[in-house]
C-alpha atoms as a PDB file:
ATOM      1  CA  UNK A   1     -30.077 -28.906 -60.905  1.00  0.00           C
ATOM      2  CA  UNK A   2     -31.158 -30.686 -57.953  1.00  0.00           C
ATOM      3  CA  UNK A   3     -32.175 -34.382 -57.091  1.00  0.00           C
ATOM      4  CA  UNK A   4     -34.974 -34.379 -54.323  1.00  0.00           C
ATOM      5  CA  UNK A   5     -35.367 -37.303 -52.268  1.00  0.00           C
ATOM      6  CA  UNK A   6     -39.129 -37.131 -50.744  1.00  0.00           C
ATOM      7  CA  UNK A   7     -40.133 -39.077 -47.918  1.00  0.00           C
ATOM      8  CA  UNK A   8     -43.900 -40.442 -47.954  1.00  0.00           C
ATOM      9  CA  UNK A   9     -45.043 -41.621 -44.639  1.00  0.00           C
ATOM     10  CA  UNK A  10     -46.238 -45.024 -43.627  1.00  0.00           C
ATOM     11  CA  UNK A  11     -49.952 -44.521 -45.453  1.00  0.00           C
ATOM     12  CA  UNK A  12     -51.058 -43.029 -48.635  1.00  0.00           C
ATOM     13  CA  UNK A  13     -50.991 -39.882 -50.579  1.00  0.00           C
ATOM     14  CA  UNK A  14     -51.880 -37.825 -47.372  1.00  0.00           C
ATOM     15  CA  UNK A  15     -48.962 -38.375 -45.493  1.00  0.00           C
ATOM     16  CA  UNK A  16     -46.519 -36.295 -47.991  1.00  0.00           C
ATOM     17  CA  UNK A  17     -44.999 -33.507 -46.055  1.00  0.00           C
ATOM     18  CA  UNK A  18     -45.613 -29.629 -47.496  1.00  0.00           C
ATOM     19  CA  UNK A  19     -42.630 -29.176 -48.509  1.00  0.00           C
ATOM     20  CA  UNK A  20     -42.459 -32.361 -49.598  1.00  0.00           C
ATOM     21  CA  UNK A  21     -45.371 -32.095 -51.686  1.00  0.00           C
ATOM     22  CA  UNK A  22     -43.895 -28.613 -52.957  1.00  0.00           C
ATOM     23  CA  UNK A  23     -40.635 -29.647 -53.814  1.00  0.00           C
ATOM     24  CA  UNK A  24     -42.418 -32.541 -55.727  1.00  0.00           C
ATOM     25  CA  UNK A  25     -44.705 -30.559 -57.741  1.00  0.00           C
ATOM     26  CA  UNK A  26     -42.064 -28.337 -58.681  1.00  0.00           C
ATOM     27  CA  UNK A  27     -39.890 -31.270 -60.254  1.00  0.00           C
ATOM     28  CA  UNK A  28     -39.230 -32.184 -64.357  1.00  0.00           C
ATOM     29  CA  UNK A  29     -39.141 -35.273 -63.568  1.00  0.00           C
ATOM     30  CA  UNK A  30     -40.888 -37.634 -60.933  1.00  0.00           C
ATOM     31  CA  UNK A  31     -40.396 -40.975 -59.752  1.00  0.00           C
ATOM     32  CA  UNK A  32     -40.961 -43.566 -57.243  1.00  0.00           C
ATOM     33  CA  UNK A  33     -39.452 -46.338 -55.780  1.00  0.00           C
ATOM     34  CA  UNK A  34     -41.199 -49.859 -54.661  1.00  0.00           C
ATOM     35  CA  UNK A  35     -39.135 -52.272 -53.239  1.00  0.00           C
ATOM     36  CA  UNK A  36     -38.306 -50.642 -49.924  1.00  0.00           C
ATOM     37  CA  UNK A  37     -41.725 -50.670 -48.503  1.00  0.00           C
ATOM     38  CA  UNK A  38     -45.174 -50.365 -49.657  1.00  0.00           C
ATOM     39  CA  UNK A  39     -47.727 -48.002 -48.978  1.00  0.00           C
ATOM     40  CA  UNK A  40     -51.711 -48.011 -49.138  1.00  0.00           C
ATOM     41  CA  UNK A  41     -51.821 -45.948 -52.291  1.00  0.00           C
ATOM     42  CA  UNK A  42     -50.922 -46.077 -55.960  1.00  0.00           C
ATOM     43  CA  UNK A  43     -49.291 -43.806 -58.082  1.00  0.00           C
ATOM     44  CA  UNK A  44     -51.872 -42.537 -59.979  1.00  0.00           C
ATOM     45  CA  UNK A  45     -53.242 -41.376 -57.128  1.00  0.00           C
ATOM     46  CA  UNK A  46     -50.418 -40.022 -55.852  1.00  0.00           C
ATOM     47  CA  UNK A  47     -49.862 -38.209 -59.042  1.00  0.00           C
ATOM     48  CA  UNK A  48     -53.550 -37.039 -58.952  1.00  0.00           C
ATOM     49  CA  UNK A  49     -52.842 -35.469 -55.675  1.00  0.00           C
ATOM     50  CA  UNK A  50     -49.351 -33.484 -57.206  1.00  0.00           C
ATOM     51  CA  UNK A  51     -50.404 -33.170 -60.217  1.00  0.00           C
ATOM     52  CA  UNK A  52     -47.765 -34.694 -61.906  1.00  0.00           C
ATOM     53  CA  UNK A  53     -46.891 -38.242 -63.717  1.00  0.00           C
ATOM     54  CA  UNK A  54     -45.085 -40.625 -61.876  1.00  0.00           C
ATOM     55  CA  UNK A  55     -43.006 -43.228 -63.043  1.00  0.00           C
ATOM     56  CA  UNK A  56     -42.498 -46.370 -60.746  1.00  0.00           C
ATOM     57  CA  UNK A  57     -39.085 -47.897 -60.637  1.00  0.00           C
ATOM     58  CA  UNK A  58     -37.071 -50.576 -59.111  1.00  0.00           C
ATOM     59  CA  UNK A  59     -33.840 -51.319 -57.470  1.00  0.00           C
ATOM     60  CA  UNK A  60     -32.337 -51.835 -60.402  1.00  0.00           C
ATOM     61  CA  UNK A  61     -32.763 -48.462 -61.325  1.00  0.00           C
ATOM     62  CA  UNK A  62     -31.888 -46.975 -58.252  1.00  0.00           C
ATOM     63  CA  UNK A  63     -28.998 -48.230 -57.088  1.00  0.00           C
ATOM     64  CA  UNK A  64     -27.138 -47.964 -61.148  1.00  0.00           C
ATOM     65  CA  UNK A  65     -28.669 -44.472 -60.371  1.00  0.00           C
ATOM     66  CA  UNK A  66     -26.789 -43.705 -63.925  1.00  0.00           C
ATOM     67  CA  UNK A  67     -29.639 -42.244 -65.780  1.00  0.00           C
ATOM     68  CA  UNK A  68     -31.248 -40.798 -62.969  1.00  0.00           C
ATOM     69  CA  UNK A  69     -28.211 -39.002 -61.816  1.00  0.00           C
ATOM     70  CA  UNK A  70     -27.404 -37.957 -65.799  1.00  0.00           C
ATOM     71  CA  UNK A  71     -31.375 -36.701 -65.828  1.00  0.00           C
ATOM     72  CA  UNK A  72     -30.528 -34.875 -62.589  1.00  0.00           C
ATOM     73  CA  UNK A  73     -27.377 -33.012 -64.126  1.00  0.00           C
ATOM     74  CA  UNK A  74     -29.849 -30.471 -66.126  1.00  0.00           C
ATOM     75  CA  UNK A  75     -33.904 -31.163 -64.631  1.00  0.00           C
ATOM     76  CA  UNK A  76     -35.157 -30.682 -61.411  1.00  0.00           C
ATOM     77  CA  UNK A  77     -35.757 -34.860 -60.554  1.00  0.00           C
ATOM     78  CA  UNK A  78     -37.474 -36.440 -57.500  1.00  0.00           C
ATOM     79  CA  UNK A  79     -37.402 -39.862 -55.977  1.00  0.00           C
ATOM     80  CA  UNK A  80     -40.385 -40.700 -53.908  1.00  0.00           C
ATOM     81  CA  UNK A  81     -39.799 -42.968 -51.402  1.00  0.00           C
ATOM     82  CA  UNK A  82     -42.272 -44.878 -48.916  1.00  0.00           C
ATOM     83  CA  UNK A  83     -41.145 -43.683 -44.864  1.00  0.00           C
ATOM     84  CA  UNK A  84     -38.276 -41.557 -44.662  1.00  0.00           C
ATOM     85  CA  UNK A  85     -35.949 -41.707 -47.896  1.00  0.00           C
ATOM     86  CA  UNK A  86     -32.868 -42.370 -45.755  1.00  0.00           C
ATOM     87  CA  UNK A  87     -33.895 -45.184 -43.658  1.00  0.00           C
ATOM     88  CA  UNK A  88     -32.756 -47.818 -46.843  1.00  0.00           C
ATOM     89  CA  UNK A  89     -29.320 -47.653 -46.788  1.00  0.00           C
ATOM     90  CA  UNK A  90     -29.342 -48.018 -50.802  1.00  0.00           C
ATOM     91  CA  UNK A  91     -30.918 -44.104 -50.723  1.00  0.00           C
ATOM     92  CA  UNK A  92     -27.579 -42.934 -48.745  1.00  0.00           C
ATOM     93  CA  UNK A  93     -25.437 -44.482 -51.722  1.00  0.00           C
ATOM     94  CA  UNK A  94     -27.356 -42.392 -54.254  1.00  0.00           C
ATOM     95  CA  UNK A  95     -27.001 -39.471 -52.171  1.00  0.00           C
ATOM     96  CA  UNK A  96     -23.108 -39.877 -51.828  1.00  0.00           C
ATOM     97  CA  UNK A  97     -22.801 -40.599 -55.516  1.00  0.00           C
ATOM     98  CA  UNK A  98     -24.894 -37.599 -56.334  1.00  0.00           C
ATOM     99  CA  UNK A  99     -22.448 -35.391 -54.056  1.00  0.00           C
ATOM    100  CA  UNK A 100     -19.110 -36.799 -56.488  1.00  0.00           C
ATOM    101  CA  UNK A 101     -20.659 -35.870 -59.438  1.00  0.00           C
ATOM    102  CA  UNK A 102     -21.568 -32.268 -58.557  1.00  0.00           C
ATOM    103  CA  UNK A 103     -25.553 -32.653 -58.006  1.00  0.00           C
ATOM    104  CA  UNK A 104     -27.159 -30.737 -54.923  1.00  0.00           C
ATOM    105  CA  UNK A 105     -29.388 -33.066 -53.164  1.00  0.00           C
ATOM    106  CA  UNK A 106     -32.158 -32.532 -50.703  1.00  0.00           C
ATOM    107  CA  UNK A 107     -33.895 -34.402 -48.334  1.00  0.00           C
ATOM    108  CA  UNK A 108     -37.622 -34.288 -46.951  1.00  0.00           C
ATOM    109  CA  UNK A 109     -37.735 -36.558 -44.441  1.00  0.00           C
ATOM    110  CA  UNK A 110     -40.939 -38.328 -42.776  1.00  0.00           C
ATOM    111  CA  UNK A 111     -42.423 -40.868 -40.422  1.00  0.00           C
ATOM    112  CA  UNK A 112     -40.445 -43.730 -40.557  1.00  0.00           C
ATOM    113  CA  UNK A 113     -40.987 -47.662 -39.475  1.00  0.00           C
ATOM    114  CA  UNK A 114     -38.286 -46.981 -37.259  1.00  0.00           C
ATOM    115  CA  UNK A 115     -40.043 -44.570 -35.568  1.00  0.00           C
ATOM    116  CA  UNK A 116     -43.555 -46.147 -35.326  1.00  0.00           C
ATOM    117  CA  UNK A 117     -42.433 -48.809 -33.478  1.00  0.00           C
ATOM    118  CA  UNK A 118     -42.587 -47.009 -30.197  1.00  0.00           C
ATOM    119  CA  UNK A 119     -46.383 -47.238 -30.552  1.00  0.00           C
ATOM    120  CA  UNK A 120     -45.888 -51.135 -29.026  1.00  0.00           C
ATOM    121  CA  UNK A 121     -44.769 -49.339 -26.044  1.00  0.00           C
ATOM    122  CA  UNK A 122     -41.520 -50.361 -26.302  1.00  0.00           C
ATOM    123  CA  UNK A 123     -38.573 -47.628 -25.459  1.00  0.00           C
ATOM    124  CA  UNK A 124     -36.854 -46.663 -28.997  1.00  0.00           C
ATOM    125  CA  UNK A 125     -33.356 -45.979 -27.124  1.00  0.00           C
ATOM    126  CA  UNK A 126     -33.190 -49.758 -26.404  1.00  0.00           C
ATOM    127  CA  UNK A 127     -33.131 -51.065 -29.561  1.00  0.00           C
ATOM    128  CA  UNK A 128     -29.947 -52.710 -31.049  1.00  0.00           C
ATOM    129  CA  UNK A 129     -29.173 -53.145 -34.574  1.00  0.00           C
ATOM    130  CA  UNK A 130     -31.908 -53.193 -37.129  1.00  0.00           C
ATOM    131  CA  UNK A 131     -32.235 -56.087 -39.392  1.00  0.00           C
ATOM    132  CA  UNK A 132     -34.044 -57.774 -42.449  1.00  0.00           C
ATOM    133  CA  UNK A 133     -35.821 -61.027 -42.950  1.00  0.00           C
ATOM    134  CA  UNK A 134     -34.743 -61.751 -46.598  1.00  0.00           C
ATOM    135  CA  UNK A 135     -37.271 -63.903 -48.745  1.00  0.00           C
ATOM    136  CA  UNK A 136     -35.763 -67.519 -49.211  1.00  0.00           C
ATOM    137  CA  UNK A 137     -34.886 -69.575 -52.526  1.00  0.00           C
ATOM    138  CA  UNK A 138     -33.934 -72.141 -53.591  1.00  0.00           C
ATOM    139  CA  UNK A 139     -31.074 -72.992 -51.563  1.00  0.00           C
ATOM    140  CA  UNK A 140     -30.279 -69.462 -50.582  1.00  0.00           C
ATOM    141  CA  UNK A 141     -31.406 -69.500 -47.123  1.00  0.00           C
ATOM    142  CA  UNK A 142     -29.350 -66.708 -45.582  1.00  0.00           C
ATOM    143  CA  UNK A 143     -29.377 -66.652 -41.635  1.00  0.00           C
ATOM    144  CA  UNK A 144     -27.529 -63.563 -40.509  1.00  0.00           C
ATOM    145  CA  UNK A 145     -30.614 -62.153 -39.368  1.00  0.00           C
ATOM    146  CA  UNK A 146     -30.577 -64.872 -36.352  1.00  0.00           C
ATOM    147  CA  UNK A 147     -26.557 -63.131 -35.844  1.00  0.00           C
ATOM    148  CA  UNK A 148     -28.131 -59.359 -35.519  1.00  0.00           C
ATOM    149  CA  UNK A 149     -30.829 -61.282 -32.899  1.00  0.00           C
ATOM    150  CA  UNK A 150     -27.740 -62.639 -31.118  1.00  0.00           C
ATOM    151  CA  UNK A 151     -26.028 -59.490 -30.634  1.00  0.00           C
ATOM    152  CA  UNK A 152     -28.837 -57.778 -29.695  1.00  0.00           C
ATOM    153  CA  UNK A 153     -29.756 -60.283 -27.078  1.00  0.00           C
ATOM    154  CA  UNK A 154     -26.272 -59.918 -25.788  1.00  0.00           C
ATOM    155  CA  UNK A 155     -26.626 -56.505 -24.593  1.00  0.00           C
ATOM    156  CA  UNK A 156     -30.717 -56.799 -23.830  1.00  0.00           C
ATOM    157  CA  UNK A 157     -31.890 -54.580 -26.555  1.00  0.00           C
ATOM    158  CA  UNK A 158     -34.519 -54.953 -28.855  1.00  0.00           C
ATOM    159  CA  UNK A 159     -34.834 -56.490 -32.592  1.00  0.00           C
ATOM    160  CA  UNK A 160     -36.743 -55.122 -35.153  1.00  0.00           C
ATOM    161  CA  UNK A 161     -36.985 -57.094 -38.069  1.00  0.00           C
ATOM    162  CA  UNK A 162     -37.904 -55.622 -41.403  1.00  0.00           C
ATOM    163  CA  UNK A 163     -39.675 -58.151 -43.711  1.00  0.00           C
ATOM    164  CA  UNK A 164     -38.555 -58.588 -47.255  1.00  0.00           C
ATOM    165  CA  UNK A 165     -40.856 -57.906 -50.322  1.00  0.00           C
ATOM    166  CA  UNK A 166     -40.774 -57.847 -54.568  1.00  0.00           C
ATOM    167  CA  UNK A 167     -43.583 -56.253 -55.421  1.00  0.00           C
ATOM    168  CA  UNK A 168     -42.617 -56.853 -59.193  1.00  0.00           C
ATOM    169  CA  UNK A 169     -42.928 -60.499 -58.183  1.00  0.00           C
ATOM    170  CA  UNK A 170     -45.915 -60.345 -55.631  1.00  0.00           C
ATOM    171  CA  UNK A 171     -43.764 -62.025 -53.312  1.00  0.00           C
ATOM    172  CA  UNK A 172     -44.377 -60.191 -49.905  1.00  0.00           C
ATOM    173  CA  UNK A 173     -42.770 -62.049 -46.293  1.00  0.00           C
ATOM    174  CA  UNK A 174     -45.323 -62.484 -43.786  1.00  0.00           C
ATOM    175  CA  UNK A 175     -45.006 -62.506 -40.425  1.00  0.00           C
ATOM    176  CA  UNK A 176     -46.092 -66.330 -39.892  1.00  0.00           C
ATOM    177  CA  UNK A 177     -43.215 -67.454 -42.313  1.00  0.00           C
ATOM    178  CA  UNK A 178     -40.922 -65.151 -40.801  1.00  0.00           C
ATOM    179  CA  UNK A 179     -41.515 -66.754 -37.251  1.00  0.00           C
ATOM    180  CA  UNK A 180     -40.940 -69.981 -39.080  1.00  0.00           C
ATOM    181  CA  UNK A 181     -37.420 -68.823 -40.380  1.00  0.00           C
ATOM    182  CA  UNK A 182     -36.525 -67.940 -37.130  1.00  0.00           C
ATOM    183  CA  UNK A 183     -37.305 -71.382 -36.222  1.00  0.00           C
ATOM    184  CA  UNK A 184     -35.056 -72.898 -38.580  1.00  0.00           C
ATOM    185  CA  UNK A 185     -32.323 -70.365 -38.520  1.00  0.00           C
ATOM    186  CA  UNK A 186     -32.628 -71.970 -34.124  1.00  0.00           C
ATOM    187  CA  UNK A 187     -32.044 -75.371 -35.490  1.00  0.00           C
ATOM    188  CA  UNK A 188     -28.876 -74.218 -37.322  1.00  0.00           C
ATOM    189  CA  UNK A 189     -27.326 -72.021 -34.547  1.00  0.00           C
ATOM    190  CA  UNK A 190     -28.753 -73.563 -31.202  1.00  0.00           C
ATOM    191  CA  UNK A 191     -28.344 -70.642 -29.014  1.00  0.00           C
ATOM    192  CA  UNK A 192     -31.750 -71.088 -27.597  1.00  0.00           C
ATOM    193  CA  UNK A 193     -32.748 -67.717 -28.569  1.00  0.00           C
ATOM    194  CA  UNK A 194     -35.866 -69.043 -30.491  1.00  0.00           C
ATOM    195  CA  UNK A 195     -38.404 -71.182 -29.068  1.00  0.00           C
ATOM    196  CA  UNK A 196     -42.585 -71.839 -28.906  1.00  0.00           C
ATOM    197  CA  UNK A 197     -42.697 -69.735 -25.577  1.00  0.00           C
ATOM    198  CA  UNK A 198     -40.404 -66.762 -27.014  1.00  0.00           C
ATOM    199  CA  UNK A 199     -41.737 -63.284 -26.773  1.00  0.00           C
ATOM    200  CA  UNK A 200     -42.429 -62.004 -30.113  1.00  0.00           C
ATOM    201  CA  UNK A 201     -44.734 -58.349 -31.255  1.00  0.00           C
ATOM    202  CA  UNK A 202     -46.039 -59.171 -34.634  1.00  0.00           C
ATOM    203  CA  UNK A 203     -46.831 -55.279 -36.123  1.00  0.00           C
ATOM    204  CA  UNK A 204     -49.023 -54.874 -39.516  1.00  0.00           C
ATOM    205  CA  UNK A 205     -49.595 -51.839 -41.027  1.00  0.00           C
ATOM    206  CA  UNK A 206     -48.332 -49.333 -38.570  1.00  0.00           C
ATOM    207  CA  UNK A 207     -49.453 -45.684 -38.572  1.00  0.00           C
ATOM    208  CA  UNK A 208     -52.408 -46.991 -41.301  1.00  0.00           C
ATOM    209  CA  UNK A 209     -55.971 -47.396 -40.777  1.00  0.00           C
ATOM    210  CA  UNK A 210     -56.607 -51.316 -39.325  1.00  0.00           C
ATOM    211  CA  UNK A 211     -53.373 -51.173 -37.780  1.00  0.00           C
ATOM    212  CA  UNK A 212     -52.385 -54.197 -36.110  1.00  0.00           C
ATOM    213  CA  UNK A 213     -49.776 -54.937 -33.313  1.00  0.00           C
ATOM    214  CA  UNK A 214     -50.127 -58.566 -31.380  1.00  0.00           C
ATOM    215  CA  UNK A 215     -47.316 -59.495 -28.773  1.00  0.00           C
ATOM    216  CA  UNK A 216     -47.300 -62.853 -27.822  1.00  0.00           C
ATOM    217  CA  UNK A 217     -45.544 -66.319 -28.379  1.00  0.00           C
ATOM    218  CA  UNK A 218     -44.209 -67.596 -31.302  1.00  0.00           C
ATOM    219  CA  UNK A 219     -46.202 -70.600 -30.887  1.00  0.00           C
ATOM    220  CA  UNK A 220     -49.590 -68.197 -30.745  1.00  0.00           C
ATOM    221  CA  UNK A 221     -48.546 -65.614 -33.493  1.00  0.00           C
ATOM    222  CA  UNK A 222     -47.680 -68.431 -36.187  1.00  0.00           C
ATOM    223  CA  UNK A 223     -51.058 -69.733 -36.538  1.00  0.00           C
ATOM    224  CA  UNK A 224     -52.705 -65.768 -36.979  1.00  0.00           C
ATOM    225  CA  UNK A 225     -53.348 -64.070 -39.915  1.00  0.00           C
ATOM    226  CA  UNK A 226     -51.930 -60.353 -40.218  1.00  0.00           C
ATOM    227  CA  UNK A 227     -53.602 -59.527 -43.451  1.00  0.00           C
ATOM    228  CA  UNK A 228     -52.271 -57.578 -46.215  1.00  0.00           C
ATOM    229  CA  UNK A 229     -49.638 -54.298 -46.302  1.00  0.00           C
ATOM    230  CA  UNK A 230     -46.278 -54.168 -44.499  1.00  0.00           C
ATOM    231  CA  UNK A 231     -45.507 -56.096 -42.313  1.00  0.00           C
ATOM    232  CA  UNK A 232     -42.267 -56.038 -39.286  1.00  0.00           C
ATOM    233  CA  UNK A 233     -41.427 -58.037 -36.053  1.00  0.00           C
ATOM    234  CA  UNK A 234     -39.378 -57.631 -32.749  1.00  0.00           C
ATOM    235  CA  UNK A 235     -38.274 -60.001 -30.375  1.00  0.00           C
ATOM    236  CA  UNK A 236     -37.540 -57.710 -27.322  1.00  0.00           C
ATOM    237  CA  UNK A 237     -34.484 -58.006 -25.668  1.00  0.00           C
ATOM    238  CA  UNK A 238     -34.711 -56.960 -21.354  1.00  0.00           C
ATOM    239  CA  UNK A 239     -37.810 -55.329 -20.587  1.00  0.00           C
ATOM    240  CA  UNK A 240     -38.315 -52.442 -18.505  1.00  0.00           C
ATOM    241  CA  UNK A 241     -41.764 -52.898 -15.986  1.00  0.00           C
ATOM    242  CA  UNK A 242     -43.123 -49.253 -18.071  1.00  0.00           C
ATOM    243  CA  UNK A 243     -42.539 -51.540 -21.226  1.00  0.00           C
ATOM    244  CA  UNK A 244     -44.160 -54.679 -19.577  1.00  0.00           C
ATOM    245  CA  UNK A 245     -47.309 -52.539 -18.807  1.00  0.00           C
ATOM    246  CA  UNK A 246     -47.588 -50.647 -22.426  1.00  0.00           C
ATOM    247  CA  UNK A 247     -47.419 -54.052 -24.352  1.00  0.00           C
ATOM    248  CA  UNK A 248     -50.187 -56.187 -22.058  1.00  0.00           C
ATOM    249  CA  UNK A 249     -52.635 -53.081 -23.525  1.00  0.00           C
ATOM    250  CA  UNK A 250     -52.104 -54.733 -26.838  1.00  0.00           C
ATOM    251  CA  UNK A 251     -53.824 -57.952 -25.647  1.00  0.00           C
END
């Protein structure tokens, strides 16, 4: 039988594909994942809309994949994910480990954060390697974000930083606190690549209604409030004058 991996979109319950939303109605078993991303919409809802019961699971259950992948061996089962359901490199290591063990998979891809970007105005083709803000605790205070911004730098492309969340946890990484991690992972490297006057776009709940996108400087986009829903920041790397022009609209 086959495993379905269903992409979502960026919003709510509307932004299923067709065959998305076929392939999802059609399945024994139906479940979606929340710690990649999180969308303006809740599962009953999105049930309502399929009519179908969803069941929301974790990481945990995801990447062990064991009893979804035993489930998926004799039952048509889905996994819902919010954007596209390969964009999170952890869905790519359930579709290999589906392959080994016999189990057809498909994909239904959708709008993606990686994507939406472009709506700052700022040329997809020029940006570097994609990286993650993880939350901080304790004393795990990883910095190899501030590496990937390094890199990127090196070669003038852009960095898009995803922001860390655990919904199970309400623990969701703003973009304010992000900035400040920057800050500190600048005090630790001193490459000069962070400072008060540093170009930053701060980008809340893109493709969504209330959407947000603010470039400025890290000094100015600190001290604002983004609201709630997912959040993501770049630091752009050399700017072409087209670029220039399309982010000064944001202002």
């Amino acid at each position: 039988m086959p495993l379905y991996l269903i992409g979502l979109g960026l919003n709510d319950e509307y932004d299923i594909t067709l065959q998305g939303m076929e392939k999802a109605m059609s399945c024994d078993f139906l479940y979606m994942e929340n710690y990649t991303a999180l969308m303006n919409t809740t599962k009953e809802k999105l049930g309502d809309s399929l009519g179908k019961e969803i069941r929301i699971v974790g990481r945990e259950f995801v990447e062990d994949a064991k009893a979804l992948l035993e489930q998926a061996k004799s039952h048509a089962v889905g996994l819902l994910v919010a954007g596209d359901p390969l964009a999170a490199t952890t869905h790519m290591e359930l579709v290999l480990e589906a392959r080994k063990q016999g189990i057809a998979v498909e994909i239904f891809h959708n709008a993606s954060v990686l994507t939406a970007v472009a709506q700052t105005g700022l040329q997809l083709y020029k940006f570097g390697k994609v990286t993650s803000i993880p939350l901080w605790e304790g004393s795990h205070r990883p910095t190899s974000f501030y590496d990937v911004l390094a890199e990127n730098q090196g070669i003038g492309a852009h960095t898009l930083f995803l922001l860390d969340l655990k919904p199970e946890e309400g623990k969701f990484l703003r973009i304010p606190q992000a900035l400040e991690m920057l800050e500190e992972a600048e005090k630790q490297h001193k490459k000069g690549l962070i400072k008060d006057t540093t170009l930053a776009l701060a980008c809340a709940r893109l493709a969504a209604p209330g959407q947000l996108i603010k470039p400025g400087k890290i000094s100015q986009l600190k001290k604002m409030d983004f609201g709630e829903g997912m959040q993501c920041l770049i630091i752009p790397g050399k700017l072409h004058f087209k670029e220039e022009e399309a982010i000064a609209l944001w202002n």
